[in-house]
PDB file of N, CA and C in Angstrom:
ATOM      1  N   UNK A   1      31.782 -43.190 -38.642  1.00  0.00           N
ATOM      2  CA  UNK A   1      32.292 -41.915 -39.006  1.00  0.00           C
ATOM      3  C   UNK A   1      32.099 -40.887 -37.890  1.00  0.00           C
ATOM      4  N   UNK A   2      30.781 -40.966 -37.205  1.00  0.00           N
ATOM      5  CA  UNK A   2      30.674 -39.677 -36.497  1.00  0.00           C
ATOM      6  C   UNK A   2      30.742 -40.691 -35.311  1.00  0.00           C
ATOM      7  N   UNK A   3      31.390 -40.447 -33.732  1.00  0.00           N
ATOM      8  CA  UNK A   3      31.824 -40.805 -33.148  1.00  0.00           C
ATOM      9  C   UNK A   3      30.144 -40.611 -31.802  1.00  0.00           C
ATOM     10  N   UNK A   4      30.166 -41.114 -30.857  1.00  0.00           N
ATOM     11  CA  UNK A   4      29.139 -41.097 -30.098  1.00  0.00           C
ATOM     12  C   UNK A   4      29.756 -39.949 -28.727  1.00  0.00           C
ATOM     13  N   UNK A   5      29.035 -39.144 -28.654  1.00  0.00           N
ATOM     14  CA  UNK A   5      29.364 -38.114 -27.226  1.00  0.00           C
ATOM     15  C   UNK A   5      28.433 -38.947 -26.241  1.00  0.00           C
ATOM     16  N   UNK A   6      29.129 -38.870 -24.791  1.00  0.00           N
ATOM     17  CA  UNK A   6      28.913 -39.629 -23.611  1.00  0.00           C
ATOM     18  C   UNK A   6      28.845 -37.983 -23.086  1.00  0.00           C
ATOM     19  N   UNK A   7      27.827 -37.513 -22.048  1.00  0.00           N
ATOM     20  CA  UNK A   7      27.745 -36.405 -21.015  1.00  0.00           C
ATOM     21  C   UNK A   7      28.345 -37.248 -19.892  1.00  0.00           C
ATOM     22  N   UNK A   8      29.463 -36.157 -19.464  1.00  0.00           N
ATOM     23  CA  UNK A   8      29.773 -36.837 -18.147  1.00  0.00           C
ATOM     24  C   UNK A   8      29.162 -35.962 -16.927  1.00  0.00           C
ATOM     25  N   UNK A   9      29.402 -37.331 -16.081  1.00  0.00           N
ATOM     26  CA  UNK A   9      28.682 -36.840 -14.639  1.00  0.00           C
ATOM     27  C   UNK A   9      29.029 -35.346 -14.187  1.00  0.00           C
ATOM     28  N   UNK A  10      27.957 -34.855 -13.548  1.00  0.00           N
ATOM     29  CA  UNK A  10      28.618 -34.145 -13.184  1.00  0.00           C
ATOM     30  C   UNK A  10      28.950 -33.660 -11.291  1.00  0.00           C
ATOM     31  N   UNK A  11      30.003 -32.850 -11.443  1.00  0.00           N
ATOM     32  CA  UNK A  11      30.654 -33.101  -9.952  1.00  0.00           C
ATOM     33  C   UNK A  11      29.856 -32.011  -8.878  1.00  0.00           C
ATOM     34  N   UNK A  12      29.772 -32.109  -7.973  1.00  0.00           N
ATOM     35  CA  UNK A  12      29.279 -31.513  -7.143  1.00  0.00           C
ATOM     36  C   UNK A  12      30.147 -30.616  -6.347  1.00  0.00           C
ATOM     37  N   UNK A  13      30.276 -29.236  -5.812  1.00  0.00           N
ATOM     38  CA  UNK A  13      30.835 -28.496  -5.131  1.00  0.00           C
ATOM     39  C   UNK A  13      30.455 -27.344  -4.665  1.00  0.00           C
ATOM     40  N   UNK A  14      30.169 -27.673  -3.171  1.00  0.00           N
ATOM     41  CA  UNK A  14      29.763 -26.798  -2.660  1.00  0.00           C
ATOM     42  C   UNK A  14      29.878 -25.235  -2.787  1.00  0.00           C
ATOM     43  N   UNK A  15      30.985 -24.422  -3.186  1.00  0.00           N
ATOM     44  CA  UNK A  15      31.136 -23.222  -3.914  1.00  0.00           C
ATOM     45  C   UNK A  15      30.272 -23.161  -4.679  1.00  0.00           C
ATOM     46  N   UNK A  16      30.614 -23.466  -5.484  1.00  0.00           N
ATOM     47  CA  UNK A  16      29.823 -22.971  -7.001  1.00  0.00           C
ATOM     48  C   UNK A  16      28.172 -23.140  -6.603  1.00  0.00           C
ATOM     49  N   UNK A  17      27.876 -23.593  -6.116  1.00  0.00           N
ATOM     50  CA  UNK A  17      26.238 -23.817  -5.924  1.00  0.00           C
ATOM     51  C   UNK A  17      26.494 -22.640  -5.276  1.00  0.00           C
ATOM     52  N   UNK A  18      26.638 -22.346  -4.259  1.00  0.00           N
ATOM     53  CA  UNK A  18      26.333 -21.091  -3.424  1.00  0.00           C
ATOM     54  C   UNK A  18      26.640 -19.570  -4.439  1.00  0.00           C
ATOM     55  N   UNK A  19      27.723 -19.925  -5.454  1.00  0.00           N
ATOM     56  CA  UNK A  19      28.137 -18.736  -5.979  1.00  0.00           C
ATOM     57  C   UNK A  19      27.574 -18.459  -7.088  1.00  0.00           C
ATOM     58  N   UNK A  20      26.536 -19.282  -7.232  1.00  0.00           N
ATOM     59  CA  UNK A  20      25.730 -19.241  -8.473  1.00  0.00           C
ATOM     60  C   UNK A  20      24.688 -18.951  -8.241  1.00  0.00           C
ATOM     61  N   UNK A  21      23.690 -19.165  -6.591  1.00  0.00           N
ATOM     62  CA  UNK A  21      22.506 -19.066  -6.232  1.00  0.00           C
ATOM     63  C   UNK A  21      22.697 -17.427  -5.723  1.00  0.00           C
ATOM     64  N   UNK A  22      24.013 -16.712  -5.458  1.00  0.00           N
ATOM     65  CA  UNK A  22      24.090 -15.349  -4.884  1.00  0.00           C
ATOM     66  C   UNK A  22      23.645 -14.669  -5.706  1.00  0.00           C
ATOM     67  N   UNK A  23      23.055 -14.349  -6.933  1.00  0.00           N
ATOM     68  CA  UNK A  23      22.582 -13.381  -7.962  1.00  0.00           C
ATOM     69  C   UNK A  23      21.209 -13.079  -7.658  1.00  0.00           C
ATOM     70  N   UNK A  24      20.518 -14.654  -7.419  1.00  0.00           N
ATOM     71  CA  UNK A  24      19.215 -14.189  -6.878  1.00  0.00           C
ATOM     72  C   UNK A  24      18.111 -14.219  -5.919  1.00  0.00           C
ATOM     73  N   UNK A  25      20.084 -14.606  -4.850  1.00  0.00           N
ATOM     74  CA  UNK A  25      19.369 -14.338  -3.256  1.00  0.00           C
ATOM     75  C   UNK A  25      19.834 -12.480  -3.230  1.00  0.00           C
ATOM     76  N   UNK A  26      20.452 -12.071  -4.179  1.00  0.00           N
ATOM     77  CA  UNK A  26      20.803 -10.348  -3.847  1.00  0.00           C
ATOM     78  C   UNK A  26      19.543  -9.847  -4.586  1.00  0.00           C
ATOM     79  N   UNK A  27      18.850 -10.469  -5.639  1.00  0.00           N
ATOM     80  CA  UNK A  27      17.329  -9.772  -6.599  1.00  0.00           C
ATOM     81  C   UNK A  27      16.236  -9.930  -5.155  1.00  0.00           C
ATOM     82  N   UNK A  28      16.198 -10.876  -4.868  1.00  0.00           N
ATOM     83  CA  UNK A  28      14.885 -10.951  -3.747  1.00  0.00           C
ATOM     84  C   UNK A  28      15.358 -10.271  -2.649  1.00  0.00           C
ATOM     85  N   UNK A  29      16.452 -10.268  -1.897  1.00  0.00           N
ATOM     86  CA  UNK A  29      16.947  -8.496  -1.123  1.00  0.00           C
ATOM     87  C   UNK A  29      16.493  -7.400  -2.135  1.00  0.00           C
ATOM     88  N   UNK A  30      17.145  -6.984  -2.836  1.00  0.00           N
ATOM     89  CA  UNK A  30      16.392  -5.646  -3.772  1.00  0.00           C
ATOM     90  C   UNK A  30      14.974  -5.832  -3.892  1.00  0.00           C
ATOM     91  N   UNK A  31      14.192  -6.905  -4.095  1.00  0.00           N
ATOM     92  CA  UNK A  31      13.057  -6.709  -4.485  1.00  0.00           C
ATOM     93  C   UNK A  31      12.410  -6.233  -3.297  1.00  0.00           C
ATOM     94  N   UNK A  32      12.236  -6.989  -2.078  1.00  0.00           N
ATOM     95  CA  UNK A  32      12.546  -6.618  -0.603  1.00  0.00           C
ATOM     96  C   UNK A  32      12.251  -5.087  -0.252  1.00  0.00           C
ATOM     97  N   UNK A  33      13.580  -4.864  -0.138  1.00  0.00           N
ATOM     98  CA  UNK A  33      13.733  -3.626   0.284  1.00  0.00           C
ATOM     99  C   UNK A  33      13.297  -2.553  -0.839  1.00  0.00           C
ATOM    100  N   UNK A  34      12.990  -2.644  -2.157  1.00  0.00           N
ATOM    101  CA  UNK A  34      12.680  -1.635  -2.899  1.00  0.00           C
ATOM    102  C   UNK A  34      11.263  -1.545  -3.251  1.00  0.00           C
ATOM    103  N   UNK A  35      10.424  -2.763  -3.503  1.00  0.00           N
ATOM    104  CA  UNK A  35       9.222  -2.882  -3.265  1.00  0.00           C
ATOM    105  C   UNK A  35       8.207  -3.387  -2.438  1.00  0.00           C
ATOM    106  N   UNK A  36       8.760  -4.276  -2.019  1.00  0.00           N
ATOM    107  CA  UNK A  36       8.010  -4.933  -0.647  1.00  0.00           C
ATOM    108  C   UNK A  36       8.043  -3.826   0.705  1.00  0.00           C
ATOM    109  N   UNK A  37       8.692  -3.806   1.519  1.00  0.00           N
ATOM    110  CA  UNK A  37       8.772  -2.898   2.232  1.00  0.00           C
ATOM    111  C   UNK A  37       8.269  -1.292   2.560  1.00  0.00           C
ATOM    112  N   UNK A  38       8.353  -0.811   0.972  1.00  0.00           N
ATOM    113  CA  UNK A  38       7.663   0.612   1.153  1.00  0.00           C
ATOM    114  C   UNK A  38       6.076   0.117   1.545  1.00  0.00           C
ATOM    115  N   UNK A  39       5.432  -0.946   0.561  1.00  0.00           N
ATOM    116  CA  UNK A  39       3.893  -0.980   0.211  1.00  0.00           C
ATOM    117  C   UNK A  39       3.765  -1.464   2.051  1.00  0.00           C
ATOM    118  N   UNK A  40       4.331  -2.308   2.511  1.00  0.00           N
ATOM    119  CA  UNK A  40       3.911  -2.125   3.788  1.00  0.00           C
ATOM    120  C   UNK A  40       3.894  -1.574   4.880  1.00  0.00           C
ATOM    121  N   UNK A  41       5.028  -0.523   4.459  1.00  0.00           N
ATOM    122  CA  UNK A  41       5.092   0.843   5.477  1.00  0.00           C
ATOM    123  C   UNK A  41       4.065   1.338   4.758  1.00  0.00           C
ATOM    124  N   UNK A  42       3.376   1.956   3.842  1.00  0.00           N
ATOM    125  CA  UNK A  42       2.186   2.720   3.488  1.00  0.00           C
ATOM    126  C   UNK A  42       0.919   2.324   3.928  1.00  0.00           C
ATOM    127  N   UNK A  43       0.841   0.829   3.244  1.00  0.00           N
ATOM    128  CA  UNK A  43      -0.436   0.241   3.960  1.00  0.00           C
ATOM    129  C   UNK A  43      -0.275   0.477   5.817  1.00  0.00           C
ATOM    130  N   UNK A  44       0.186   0.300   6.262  1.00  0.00           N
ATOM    131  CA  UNK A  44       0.421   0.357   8.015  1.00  0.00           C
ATOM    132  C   UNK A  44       0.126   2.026   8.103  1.00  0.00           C
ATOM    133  N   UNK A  45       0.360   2.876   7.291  1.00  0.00           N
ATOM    134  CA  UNK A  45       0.403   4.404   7.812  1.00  0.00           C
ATOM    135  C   UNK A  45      -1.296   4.434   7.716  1.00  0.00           C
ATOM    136  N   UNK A  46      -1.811   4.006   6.326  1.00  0.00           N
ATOM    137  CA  UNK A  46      -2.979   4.154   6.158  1.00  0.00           C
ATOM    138  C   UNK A  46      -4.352   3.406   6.934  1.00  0.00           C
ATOM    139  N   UNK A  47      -3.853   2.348   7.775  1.00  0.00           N
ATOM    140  CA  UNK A  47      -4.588   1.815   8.449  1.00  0.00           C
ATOM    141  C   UNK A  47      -4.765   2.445   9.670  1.00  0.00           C
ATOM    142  N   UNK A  48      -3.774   2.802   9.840  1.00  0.00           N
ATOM    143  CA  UNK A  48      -3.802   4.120  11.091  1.00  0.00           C
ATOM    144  C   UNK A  48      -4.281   5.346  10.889  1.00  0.00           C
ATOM    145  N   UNK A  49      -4.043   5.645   9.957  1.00  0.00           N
ATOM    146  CA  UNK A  49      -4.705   6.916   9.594  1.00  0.00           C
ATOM    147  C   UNK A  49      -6.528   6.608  10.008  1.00  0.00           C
ATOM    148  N   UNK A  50      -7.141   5.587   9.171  1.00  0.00           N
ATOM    149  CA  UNK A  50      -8.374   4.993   9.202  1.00  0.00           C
ATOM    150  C   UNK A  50      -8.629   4.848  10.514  1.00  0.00           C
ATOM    151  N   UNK A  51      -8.120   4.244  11.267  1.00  0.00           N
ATOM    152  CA  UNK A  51      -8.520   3.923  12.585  1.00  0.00           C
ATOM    153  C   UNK A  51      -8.749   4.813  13.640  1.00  0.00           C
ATOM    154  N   UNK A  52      -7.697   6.126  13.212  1.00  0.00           N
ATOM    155  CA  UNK A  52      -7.954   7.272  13.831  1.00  0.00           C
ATOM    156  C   UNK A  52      -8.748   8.178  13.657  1.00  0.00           C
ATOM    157  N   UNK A  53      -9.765   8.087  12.478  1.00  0.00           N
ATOM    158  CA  UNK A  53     -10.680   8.990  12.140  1.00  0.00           C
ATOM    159  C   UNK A  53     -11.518   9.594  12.950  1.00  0.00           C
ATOM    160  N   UNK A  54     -11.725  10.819  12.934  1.00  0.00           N
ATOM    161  CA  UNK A  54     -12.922  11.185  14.766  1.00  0.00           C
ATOM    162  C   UNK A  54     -14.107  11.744  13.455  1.00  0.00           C
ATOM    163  N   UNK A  55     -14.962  12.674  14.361  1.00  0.00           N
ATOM    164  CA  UNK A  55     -16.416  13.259  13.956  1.00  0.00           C
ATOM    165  C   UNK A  55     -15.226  14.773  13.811  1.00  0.00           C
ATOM    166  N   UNK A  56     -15.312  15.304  12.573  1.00  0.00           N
ATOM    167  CA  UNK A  56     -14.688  16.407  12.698  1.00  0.00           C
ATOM    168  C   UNK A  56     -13.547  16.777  11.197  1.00  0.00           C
ATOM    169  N   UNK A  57     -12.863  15.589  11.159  1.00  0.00           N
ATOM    170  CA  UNK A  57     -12.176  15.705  10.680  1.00  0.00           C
ATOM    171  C   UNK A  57     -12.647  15.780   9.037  1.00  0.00           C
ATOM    172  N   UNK A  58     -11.224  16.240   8.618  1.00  0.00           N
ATOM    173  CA  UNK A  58     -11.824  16.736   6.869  1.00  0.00           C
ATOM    174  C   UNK A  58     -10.955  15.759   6.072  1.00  0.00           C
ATOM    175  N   UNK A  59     -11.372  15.271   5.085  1.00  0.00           N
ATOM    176  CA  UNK A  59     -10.999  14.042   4.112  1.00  0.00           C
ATOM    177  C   UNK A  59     -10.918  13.865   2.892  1.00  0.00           C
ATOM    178  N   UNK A  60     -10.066  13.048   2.077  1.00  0.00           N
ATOM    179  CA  UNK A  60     -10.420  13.096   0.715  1.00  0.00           C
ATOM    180  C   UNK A  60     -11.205  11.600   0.756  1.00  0.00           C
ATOM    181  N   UNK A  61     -12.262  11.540  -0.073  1.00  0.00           N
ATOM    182  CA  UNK A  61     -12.958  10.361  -0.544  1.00  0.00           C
ATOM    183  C   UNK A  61     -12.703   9.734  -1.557  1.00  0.00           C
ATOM    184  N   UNK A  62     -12.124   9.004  -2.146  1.00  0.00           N
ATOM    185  CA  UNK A  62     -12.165   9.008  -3.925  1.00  0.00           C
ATOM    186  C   UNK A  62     -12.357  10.269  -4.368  1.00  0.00           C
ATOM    187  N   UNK A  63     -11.385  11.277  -4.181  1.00  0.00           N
ATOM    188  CA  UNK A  63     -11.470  12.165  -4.791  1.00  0.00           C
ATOM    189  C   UNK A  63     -12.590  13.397  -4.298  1.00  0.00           C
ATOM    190  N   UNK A  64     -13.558  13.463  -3.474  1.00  0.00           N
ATOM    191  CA  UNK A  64     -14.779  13.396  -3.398  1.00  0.00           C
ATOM    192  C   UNK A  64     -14.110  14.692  -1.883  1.00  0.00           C
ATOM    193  N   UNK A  65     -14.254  16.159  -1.485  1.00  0.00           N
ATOM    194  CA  UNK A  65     -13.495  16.574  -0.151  1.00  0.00           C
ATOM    195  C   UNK A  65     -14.994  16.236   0.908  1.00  0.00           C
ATOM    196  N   UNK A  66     -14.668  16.070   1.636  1.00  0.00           N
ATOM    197  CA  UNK A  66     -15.628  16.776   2.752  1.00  0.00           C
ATOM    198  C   UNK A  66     -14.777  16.791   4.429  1.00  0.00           C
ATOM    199  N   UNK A  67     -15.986  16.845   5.081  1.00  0.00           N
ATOM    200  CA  UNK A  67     -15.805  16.456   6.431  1.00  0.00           C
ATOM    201  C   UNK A  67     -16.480  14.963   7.204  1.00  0.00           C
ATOM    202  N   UNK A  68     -15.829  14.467   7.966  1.00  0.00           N
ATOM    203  CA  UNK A  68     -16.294  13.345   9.019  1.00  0.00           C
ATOM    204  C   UNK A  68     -17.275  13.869   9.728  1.00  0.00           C
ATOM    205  N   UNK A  69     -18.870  13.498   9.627  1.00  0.00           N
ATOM    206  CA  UNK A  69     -20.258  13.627  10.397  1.00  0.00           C
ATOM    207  C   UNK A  69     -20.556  12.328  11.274  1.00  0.00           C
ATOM    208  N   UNK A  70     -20.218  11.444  10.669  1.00  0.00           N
ATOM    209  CA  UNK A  70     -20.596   9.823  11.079  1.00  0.00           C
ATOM    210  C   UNK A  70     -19.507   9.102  11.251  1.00  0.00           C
ATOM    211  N   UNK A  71     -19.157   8.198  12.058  1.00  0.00           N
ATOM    212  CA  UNK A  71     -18.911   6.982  12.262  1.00  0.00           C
ATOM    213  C   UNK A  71     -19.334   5.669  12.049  1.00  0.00           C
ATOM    214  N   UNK A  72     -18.851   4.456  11.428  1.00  0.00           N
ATOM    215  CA  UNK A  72     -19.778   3.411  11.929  1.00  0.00           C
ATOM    216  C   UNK A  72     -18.134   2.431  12.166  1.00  0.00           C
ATOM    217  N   UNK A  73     -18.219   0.898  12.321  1.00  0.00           N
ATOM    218  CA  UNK A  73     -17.297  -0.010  12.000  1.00  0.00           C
ATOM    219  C   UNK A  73     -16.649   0.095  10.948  1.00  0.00           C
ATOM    220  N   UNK A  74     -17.413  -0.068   9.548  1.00  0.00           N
ATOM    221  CA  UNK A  74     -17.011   0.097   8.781  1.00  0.00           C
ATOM    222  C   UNK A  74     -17.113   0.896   7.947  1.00  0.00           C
ATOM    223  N   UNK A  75     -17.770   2.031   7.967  1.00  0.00           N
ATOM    224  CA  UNK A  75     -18.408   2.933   7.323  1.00  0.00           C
ATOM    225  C   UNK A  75     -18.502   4.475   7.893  1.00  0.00           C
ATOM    226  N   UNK A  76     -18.415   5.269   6.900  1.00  0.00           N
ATOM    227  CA  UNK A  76     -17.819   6.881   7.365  1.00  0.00           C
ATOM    228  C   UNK A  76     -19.000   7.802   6.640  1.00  0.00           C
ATOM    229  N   UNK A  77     -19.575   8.386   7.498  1.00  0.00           N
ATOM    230  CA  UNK A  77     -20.438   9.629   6.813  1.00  0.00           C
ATOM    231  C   UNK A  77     -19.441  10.859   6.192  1.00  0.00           C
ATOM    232  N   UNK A  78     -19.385  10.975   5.248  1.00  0.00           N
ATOM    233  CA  UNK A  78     -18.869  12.360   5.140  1.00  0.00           C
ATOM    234  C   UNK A  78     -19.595  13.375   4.667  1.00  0.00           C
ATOM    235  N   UNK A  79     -19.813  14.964   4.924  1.00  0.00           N
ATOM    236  CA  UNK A  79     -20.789  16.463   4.348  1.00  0.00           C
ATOM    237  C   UNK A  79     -20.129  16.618   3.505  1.00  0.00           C
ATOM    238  N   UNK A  80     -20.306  16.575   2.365  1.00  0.00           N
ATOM    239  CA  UNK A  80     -19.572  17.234   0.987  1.00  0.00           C
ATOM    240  C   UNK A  80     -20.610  18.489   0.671  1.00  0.00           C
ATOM    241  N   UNK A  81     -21.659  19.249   1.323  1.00  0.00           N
ATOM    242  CA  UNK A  81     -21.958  20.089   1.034  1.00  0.00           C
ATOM    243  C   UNK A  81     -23.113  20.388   2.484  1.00  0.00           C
ATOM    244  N   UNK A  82     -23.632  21.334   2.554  1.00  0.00           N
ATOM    245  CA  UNK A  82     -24.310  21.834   3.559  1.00  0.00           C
ATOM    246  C   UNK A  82     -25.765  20.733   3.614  1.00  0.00           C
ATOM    247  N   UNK A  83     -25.566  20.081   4.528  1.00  0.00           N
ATOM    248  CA  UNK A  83     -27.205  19.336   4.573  1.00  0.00           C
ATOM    249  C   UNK A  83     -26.877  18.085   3.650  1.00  0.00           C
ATOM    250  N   UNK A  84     -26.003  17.483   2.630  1.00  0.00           N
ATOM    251  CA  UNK A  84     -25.563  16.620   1.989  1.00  0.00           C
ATOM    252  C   UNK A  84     -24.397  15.407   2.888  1.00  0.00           C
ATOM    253  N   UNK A  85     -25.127  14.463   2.956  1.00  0.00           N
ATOM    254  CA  UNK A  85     -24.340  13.600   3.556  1.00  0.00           C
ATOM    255  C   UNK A  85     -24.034  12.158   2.507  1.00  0.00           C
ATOM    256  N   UNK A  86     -22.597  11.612   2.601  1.00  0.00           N
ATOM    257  CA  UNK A  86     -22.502  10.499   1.668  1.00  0.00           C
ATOM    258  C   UNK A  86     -21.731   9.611   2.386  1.00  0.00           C
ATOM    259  N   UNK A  87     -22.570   8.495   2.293  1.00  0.00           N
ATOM    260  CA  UNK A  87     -22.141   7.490   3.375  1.00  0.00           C
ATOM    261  C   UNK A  87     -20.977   6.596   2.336  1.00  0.00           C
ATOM    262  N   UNK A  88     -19.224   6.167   2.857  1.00  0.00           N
ATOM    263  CA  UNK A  88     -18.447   5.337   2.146  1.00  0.00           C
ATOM    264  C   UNK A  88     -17.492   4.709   2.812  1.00  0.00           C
ATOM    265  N   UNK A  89     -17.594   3.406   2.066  1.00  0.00           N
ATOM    266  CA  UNK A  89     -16.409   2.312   3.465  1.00  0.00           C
ATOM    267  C   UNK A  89     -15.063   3.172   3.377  1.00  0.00           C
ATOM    268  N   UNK A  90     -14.613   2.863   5.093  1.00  0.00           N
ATOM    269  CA  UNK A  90     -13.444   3.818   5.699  1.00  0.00           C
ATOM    270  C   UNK A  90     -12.375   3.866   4.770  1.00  0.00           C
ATOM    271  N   UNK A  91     -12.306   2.191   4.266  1.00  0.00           N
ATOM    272  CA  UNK A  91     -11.168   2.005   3.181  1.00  0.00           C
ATOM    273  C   UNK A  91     -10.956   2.905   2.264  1.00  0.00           C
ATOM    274  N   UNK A  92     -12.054   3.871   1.710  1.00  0.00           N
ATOM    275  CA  UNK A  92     -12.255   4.635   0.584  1.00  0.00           C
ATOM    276  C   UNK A  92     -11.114   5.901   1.118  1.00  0.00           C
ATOM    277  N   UNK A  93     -11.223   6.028   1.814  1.00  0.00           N
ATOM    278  CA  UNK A  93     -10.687   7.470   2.758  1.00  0.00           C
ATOM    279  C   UNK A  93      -9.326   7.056   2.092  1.00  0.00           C
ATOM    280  N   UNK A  94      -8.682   8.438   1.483  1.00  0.00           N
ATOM    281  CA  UNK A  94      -7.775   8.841   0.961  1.00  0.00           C
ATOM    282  C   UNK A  94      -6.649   9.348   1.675  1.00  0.00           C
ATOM    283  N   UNK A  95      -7.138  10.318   2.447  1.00  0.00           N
ATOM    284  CA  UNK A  95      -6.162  11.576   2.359  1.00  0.00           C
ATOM    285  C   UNK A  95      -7.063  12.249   3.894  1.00  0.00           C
ATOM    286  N   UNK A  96      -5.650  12.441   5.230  1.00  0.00           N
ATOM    287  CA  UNK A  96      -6.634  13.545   5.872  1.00  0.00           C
ATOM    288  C   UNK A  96      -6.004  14.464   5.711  1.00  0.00           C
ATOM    289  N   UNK A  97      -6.908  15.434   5.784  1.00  0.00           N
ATOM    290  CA  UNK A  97      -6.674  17.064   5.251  1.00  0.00           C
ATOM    291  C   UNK A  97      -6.402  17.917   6.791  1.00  0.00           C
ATOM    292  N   UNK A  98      -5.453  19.027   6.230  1.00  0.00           N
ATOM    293  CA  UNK A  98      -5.570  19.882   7.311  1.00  0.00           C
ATOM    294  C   UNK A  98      -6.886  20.474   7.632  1.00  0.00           C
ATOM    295  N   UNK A  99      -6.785  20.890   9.390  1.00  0.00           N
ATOM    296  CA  UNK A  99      -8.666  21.434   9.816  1.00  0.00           C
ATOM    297  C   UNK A  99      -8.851  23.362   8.950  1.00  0.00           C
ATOM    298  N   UNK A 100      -9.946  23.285   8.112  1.00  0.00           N
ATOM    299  CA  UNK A 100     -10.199  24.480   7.961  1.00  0.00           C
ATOM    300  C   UNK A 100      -9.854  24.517   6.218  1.00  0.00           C
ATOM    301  N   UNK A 101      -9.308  22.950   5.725  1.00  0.00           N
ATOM    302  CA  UNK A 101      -9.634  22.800   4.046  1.00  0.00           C
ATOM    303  C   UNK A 101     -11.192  22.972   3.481  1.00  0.00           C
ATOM    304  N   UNK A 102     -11.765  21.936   4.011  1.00  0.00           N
ATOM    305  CA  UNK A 102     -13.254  22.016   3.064  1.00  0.00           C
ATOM    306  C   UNK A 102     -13.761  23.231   3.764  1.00  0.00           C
ATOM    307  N   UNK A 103     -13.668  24.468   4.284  1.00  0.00           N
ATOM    308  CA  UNK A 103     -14.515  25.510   4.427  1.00  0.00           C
ATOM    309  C   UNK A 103     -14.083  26.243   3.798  1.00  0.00           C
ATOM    310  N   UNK A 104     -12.571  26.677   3.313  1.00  0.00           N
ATOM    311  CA  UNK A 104     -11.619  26.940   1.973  1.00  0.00           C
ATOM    312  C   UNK A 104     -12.159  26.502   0.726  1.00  0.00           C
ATOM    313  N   UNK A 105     -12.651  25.474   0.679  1.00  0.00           N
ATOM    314  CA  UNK A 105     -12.734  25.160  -0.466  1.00  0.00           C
ATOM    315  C   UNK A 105     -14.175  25.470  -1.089  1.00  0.00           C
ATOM    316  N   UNK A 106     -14.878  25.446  -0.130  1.00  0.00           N
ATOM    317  CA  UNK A 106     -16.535  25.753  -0.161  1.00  0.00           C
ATOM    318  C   UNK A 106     -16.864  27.011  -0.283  1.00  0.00           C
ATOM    319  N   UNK A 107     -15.673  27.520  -0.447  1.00  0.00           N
ATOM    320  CA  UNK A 107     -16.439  29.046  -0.712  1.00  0.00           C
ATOM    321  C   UNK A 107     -17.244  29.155  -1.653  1.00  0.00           C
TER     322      UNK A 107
END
């Protein structure tokens, strides 16, 4: 009564493979260029930023303002208050500030 279905082979053609794989060779371009790309232009700004740090300069810490007192390899003194020093890896460093913020802010 009920008859048997056979799957037939199927054919191969070069088009259609390619015109079928273009949807999400164009998602990994977008993904690319819309997320990949910024995070490593940022990370690259911020490593520079870090690397350029001198004795002087004014910073955000985690949130935390001060000024650059210390240097080390890996590690940054910053004055968050007169005679107060807090030692935190460079990585922590946020944000450099224009010269003449934390004495603004310390009023």
């Amino acid at each position: 009564m009920i008859s048997n279905a056979y799957a037939q082979a199927a054919q191969p053609s070069g088009g259609d493979a390619l015109i079928s794989m273009l949807p999400i060779i164009v998602m990994f371009g977008l993904l690319y260029f819309l997320m990949i790309r910024p995070q490593m232009k940022k990370a690259k700004e911020h490593k520079q930023m870090i690397d350029a740090l001198q004795k002087g300069d004014e910073v955000v810490v985690m949130g935390v303002i001060g000024k650059v007192v210390k240097l080390g390899d890996g590690y940054v003194g910053v004055e968050v208050a007169d005679g107060t020093v807090m030692h935190f890896q460079r990585q922590a460093v946020t944000t450099l500030l224009p010269k003449g913020t934390v004495h603004d802010v310390m009023k």
